[in-house]
PDB file of N, CA and C in Angstrom:
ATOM      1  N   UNK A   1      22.156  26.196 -18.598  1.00  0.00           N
ATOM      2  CA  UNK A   1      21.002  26.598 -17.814  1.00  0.00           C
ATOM      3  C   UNK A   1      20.071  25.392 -17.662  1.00  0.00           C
ATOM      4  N   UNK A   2      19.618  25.292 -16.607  1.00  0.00           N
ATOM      5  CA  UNK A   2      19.085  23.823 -16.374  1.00  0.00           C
ATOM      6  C   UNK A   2      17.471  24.441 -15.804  1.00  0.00           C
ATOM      7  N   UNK A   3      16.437  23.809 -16.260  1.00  0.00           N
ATOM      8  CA  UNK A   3      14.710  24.332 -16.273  1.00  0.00           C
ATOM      9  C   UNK A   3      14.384  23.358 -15.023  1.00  0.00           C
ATOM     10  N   UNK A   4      13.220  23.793 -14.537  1.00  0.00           N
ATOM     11  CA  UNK A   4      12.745  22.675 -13.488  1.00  0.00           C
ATOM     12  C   UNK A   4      11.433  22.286 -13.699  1.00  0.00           C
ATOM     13  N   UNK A   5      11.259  21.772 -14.106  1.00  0.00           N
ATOM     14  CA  UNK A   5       9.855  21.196 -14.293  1.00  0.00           C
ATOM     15  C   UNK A   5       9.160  20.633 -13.365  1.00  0.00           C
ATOM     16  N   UNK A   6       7.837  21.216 -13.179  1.00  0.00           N
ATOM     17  CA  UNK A   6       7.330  20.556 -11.722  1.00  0.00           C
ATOM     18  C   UNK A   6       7.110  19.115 -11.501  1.00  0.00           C
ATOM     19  N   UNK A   7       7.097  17.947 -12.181  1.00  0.00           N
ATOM     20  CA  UNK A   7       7.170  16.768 -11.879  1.00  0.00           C
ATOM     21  C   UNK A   7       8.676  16.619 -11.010  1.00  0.00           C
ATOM     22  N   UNK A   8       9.640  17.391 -10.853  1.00  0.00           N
ATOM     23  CA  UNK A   8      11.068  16.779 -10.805  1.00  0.00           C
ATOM     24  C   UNK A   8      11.064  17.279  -9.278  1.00  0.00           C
ATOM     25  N   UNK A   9      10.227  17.572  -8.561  1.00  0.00           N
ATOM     26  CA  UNK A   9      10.019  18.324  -7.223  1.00  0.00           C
ATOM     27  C   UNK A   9       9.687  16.772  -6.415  1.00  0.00           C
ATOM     28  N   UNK A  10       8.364  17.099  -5.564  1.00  0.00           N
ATOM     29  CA  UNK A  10       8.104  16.212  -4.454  1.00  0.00           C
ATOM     30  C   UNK A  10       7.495  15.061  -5.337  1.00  0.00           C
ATOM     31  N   UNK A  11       6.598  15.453  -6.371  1.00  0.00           N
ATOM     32  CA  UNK A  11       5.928  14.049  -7.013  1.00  0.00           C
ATOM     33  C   UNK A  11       6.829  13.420  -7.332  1.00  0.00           C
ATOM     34  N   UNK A  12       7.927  13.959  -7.925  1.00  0.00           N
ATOM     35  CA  UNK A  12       9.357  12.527  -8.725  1.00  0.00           C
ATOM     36  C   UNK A  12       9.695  11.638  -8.025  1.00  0.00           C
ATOM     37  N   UNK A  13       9.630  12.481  -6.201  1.00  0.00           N
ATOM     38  CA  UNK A  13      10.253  12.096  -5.278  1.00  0.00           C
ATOM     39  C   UNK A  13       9.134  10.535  -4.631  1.00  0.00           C
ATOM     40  N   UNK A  14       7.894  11.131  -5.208  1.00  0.00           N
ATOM     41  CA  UNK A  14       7.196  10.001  -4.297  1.00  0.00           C
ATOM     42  C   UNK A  14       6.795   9.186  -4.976  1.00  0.00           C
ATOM     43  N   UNK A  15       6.920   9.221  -6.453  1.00  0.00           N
ATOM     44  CA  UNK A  15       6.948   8.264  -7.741  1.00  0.00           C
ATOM     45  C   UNK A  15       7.830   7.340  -7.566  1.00  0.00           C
ATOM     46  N   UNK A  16       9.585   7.338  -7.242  1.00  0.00           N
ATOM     47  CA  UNK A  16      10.214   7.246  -7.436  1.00  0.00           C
ATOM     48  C   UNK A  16      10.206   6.355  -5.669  1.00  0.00           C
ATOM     49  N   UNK A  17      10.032   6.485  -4.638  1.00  0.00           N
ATOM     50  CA  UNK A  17       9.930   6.173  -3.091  1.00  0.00           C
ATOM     51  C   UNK A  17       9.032   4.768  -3.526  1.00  0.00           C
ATOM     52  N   UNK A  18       8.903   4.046  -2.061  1.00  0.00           N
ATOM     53  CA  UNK A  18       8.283   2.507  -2.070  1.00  0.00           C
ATOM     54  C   UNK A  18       7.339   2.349  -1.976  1.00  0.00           C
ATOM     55  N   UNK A  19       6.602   1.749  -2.798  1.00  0.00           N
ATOM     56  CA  UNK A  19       5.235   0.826  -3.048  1.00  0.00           C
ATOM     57  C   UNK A  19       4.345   1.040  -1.399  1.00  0.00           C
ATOM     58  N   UNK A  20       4.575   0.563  -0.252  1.00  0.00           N
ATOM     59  CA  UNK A  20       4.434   0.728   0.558  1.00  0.00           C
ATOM     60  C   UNK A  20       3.823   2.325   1.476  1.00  0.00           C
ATOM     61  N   UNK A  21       5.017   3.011   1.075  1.00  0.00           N
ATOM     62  CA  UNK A  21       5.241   3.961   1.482  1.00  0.00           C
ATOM     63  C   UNK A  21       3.834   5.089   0.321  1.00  0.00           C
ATOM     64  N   UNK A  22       3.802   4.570  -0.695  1.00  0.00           N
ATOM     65  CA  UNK A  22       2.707   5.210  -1.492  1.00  0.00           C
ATOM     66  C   UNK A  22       1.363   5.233  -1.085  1.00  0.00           C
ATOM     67  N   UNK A  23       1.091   4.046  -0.411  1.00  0.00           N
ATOM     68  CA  UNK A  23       0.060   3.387  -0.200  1.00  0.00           C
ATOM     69  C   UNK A  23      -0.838   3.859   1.015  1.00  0.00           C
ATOM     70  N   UNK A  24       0.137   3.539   2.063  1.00  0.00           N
ATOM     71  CA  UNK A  24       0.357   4.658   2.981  1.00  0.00           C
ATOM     72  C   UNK A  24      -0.102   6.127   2.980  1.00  0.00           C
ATOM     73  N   UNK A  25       0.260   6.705   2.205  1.00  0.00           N
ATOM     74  CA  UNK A  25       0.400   8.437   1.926  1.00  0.00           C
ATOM     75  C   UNK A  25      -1.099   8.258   1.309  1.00  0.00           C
ATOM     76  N   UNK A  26      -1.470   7.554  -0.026  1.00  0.00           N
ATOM     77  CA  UNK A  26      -2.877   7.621  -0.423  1.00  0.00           C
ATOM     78  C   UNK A  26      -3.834   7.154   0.826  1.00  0.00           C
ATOM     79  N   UNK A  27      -3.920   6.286   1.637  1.00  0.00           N
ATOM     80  CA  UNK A  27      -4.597   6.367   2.741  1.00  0.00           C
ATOM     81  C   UNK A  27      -4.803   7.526   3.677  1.00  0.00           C
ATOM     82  N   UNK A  28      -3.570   7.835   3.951  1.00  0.00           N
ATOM     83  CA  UNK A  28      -3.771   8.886   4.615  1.00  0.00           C
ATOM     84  C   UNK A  28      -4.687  10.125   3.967  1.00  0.00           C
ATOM     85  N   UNK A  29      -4.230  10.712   3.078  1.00  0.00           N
ATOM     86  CA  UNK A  29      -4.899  11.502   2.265  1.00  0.00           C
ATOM     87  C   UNK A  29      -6.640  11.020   1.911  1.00  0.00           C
ATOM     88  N   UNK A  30      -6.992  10.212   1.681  1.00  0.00           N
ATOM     89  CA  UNK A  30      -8.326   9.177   1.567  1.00  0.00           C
ATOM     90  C   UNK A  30      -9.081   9.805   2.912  1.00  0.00           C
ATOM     91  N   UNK A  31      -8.349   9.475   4.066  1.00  0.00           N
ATOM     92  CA  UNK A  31      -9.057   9.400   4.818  1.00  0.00           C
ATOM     93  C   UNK A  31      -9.064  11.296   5.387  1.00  0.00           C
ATOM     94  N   UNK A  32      -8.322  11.983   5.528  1.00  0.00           N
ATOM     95  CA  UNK A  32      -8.501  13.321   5.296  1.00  0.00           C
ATOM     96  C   UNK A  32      -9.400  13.723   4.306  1.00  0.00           C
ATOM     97  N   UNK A  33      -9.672  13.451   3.061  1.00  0.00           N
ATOM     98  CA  UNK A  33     -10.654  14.000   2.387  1.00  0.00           C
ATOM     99  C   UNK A  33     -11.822  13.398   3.173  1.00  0.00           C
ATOM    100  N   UNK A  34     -11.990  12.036   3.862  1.00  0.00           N
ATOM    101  CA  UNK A  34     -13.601  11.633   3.986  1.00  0.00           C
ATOM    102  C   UNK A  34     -14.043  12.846   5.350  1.00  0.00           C
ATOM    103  N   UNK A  35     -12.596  13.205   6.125  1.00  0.00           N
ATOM    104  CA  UNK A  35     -13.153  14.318   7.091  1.00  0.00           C
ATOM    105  C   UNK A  35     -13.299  15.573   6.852  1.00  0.00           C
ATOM    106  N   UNK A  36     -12.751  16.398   5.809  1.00  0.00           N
ATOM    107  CA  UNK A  36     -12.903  17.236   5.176  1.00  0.00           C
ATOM    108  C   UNK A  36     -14.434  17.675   4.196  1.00  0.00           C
ATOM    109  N   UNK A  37     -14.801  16.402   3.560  1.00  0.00           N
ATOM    110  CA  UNK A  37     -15.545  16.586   2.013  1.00  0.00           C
ATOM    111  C   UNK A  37     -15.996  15.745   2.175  1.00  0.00           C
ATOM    112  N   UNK A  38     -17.150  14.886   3.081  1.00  0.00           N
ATOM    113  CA  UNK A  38     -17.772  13.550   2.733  1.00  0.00           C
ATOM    114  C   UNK A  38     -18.472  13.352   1.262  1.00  0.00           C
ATOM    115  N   UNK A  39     -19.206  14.404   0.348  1.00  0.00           N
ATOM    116  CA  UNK A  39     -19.730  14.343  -0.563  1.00  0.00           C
ATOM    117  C   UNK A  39     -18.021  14.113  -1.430  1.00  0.00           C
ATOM    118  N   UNK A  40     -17.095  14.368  -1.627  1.00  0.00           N
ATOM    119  CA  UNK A  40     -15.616  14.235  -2.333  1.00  0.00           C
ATOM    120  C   UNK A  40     -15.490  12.802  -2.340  1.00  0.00           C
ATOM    121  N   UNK A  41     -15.535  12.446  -1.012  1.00  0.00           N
ATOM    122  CA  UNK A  41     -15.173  11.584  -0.866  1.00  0.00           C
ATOM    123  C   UNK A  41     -15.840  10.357  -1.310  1.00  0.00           C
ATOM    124  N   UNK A  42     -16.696  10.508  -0.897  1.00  0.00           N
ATOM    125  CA  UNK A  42     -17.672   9.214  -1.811  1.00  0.00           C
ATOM    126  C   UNK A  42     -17.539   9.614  -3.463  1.00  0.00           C
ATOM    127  N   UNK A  43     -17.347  10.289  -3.616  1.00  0.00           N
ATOM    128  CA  UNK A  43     -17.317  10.492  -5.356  1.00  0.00           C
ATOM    129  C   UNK A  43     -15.666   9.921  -5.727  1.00  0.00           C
ATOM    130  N   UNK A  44     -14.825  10.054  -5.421  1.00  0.00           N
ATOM    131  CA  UNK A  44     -13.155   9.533  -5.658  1.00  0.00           C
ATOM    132  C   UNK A  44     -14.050   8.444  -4.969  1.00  0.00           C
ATOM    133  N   UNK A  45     -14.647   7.787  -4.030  1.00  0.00           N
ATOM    134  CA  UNK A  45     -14.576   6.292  -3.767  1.00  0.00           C
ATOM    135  C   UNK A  45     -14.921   5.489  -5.071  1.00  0.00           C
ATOM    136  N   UNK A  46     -15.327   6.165  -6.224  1.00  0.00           N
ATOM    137  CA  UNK A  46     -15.689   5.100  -7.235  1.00  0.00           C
ATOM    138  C   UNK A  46     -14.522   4.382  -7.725  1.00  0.00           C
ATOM    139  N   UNK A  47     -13.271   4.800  -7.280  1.00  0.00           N
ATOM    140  CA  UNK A  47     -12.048   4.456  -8.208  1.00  0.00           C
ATOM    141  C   UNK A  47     -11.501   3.594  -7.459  1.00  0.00           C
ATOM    142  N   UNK A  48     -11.806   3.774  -5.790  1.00  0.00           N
ATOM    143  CA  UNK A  48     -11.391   2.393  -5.012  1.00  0.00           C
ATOM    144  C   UNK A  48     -12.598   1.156  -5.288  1.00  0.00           C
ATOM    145  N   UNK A  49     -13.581   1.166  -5.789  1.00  0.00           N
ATOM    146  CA  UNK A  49     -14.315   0.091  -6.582  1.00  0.00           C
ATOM    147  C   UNK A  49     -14.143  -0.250  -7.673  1.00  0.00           C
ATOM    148  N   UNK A  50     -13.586   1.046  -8.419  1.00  0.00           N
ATOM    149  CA  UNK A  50     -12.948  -0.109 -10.008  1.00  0.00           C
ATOM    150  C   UNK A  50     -11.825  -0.414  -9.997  1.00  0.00           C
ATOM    151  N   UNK A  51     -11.083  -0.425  -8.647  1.00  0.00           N
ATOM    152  CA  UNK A  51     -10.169  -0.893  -8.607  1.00  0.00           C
ATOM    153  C   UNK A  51      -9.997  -2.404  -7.570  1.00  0.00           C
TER     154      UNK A  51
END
């Protein structure tokens, strides 16, 4: 009997996919939250400054 654990779904998949292609997807998403949640969004922006 084999279990599935939710990491082994789409995140494994995009863990596991290219540097590029990650980067990408977090932009995209970035910029959907700033149109969604501007107050969100500036708050997660602290992590693109300590970074």
């Amino acid at each position: 009997m084999t279990t599935r654990t939710p990491s082994s779904g789409w995140l494994s998949r995009l863990a596991q996919g290219s540097l590029v292609k990650q980067i990408l997807i977090g932009l995209v998403l970035g910029v959907l939250l700033a149109l969604v949640s501007k107050p969100a969004a500036i708050a997660v922006g602290l992590l693109g400054t300590l970074f």
